[in-house]
Protein backbone atom coordinates (compact mmCIF):
# COMPACT_ATOMS: atom_id res chain seq x y z
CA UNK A 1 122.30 31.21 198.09
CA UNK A 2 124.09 30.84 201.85
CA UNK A 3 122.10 30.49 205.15
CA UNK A 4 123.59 30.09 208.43
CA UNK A 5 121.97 29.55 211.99
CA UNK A 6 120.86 27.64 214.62
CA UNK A 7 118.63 24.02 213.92
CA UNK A 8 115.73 23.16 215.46
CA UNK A 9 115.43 19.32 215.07
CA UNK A 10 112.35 17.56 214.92
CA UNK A 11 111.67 13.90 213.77
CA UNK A 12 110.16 12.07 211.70
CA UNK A 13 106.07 12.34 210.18
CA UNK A 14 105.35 16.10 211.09
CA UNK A 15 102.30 16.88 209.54
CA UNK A 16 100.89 20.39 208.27
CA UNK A 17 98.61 20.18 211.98
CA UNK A 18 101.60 20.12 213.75
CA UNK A 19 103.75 22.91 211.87
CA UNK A 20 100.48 24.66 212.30
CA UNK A 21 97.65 23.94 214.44
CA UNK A 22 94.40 23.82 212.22
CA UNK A 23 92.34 25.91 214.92
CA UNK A 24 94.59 29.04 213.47
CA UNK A 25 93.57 28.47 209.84
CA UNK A 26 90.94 30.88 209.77
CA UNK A 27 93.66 33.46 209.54
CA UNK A 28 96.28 34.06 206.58
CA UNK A 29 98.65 36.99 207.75
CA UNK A 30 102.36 35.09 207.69
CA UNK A 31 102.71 37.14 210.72
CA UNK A 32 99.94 35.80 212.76
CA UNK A 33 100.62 32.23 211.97
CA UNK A 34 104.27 32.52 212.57
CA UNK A 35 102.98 33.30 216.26
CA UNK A 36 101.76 29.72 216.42
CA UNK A 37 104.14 27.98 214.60
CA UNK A 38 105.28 24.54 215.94
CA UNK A 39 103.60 25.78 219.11
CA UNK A 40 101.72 22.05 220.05
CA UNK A 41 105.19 20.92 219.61
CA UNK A 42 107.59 22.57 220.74
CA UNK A 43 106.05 25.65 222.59
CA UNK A 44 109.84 27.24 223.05
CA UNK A 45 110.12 27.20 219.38
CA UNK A 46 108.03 30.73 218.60
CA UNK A 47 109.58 32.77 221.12
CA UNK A 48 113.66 31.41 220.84
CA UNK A 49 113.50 31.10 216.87
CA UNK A 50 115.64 33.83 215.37
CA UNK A 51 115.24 35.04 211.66
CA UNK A 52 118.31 32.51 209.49
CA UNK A 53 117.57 29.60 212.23
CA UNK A 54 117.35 26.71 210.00
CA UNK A 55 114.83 23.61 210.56
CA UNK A 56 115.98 19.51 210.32
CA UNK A 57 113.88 16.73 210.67
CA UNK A 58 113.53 12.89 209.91
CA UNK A 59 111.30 11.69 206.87
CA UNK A 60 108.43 12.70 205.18
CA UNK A 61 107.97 16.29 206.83
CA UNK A 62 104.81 18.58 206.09
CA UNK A 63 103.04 15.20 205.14
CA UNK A 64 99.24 15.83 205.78
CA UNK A 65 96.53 18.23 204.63
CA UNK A 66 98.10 20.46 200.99
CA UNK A 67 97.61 23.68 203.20
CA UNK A 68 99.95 26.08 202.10
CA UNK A 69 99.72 27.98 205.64
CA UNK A 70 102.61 25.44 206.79
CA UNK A 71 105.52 26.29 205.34
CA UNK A 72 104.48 30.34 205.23
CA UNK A 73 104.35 30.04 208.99
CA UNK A 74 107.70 28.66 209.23
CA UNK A 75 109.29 30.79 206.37
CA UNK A 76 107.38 34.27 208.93
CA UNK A 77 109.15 32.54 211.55
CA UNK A 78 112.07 33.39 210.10
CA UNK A 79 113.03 29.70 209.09
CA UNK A 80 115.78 30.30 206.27
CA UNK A 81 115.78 26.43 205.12
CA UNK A 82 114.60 22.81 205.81
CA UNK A 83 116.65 20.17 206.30
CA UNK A 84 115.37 16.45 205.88
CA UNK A 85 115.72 13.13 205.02
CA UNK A 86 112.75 13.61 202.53
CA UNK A 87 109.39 15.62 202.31
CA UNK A 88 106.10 15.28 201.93
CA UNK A 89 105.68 16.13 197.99
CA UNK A 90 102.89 18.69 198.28
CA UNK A 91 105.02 20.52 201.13
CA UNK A 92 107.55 20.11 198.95
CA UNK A 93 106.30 22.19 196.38
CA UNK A 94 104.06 24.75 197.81
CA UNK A 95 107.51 25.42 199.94
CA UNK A 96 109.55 26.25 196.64
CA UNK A 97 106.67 28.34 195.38
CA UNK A 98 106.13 30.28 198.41
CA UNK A 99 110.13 31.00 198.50
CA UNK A 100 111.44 28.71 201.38
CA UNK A 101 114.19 26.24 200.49
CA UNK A 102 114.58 22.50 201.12
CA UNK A 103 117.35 19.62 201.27
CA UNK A 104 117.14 16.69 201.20
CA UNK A 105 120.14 15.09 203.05
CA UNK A 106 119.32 11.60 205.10
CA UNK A 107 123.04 11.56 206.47
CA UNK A 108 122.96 15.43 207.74
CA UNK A 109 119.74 14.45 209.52
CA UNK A 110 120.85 11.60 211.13
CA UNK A 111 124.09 13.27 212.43
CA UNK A 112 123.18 16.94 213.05
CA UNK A 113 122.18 17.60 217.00
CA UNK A 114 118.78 20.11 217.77
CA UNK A 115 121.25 23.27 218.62
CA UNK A 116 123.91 22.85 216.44
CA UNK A 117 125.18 25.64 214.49
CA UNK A 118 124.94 25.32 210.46
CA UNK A 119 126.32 26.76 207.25
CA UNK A 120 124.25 25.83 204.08
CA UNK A 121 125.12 26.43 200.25
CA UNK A 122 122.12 25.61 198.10
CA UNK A 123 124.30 26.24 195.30
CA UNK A 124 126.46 23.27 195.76
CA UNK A 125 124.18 21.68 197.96
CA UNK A 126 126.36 21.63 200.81
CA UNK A 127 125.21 21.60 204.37
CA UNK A 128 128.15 22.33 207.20
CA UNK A 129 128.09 21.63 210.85
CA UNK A 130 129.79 24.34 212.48
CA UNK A 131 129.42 22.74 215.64
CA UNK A 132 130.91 19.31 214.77
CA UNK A 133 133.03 20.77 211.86
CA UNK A 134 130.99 18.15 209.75
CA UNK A 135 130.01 18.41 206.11
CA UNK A 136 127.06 16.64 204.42
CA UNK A 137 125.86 16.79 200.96
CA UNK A 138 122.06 17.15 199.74
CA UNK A 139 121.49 17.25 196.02
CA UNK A 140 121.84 20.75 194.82
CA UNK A 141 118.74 22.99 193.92
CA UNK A 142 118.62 23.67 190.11
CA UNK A 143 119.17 27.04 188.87
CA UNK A 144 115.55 27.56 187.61
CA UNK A 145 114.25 26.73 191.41
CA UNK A 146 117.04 28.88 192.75
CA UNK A 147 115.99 31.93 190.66
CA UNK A 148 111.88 31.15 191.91
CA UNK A 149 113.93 31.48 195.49
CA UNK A 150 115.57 34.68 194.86
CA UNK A 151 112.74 36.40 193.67
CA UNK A 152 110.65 34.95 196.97
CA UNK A 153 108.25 32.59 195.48
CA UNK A 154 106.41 31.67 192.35
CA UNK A 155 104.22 34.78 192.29
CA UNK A 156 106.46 37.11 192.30
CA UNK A 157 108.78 35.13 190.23
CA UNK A 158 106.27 35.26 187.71
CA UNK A 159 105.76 38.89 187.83
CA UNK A 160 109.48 39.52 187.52
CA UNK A 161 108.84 37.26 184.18
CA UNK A 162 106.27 39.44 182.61
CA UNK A 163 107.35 42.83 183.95
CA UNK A 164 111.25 42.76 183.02
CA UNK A 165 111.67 45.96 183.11
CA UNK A 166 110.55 46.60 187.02
C-alpha cells in the first residue's frame, strides 16, 4: 500500500479532545466529525486538507480518552496515514481496526517540515520526502494488518473472512 500527499505536522501529546473536540461527540457520521477535525487546533486544517494528505506528529499522539471518533474523523478527513514518533496504544489500535494506517518513525518526525510533500510504502515501511529528497524508515506493517487495511477496517475485514465468496 502507497500514499502520497501533503503533511500536516503537529507535535507532541495530542489527545483524542484535540483531534476531536468532545462537544461534537454526540454525533457519529465520519462526515460530520471530519467537519471538526483538528479544528481547536489548527482551524485551517478542515477546509485546506485534501483526501491522501498525510498527518506527522511528535510522541504519544491520540493519547487520552479510547474514543474511537478520533481517528474516524481524521481517516473522513481524508487523512491517508499517520506519521509519528510513537502513539498512544489505544489510538493505535482502534486506528488499524477502523482502516487508517500508522508509522512509527522518530527520525522522519524530527526531520519532515508541516508542508512537505511525502511518498509512503507501508509495505517496506518506507517514508520519502519529496520535498527534501529524504528517506526515512518506520518498521513495516505486517501482512495480516495490511490485509485488515485493504479491506478498510476490522469489520469489514471480518466479513470478508466469513463471507469468501462476496
Amino acid at each position: 500500500m502507497k500514499f502520497e500527499g501533503r503533511i500536516w505536522k503537529f507535535g507532541s501529546d495530542v489527545d483524542t479532545d484535540a483531534i476531536i473536540p468532545a462537544r461534537y461527540l454526540n454525533q457519529s457520521d465520519p462526515k460530520e466529525l471530519a467537519k471538526h477535525a483538528m479544528e481547536d487546533e489548527r482551524p485551517e486544517f478542515v477546509k485546506e486538507v485534501k483526501p491522501g494528505d498525510l498527518l506527522l506528529a511528535d510522541k504519544n499522539f491520540g493519547c487520552g480518552s479510547s474514543r474511537e471518533h478520533a481517528p474516524l474523523a481524521l481517516k473522513a478527513a481524508g487523512i491517508s496515514c499517520i506519521i509519528a514518533k510513537s502513539f498512544a496504544r489505544i489510538f493505535f489500535r482502534n486506528s488499524f481496526n477502523l482502516g487508517l494506517p500508522l508509522l512509527e518513525s522518530p527520525e522522519a518526525s524530527e526531520v519532515i517540515q508541516d508542508g512537505d510533500h511525502v511518498r509512503v510504502d507501508l509495505t517496506i515501511g518506507e517514508i520519502e520526502d519529496l520535498t527534501l529528497g529524504k528517506k526515512f524508515h518506520a518498521t513495516p506493517i505486517p501482512p495480516f494488518m495490511q490485509e485488515l487495511l485493504q479491506d478498510g477496517g476490522l469489520i469489514p475485514h471480518l466479513r470478508k473472512k466469513m463471507n469468501p465468496q462476496r
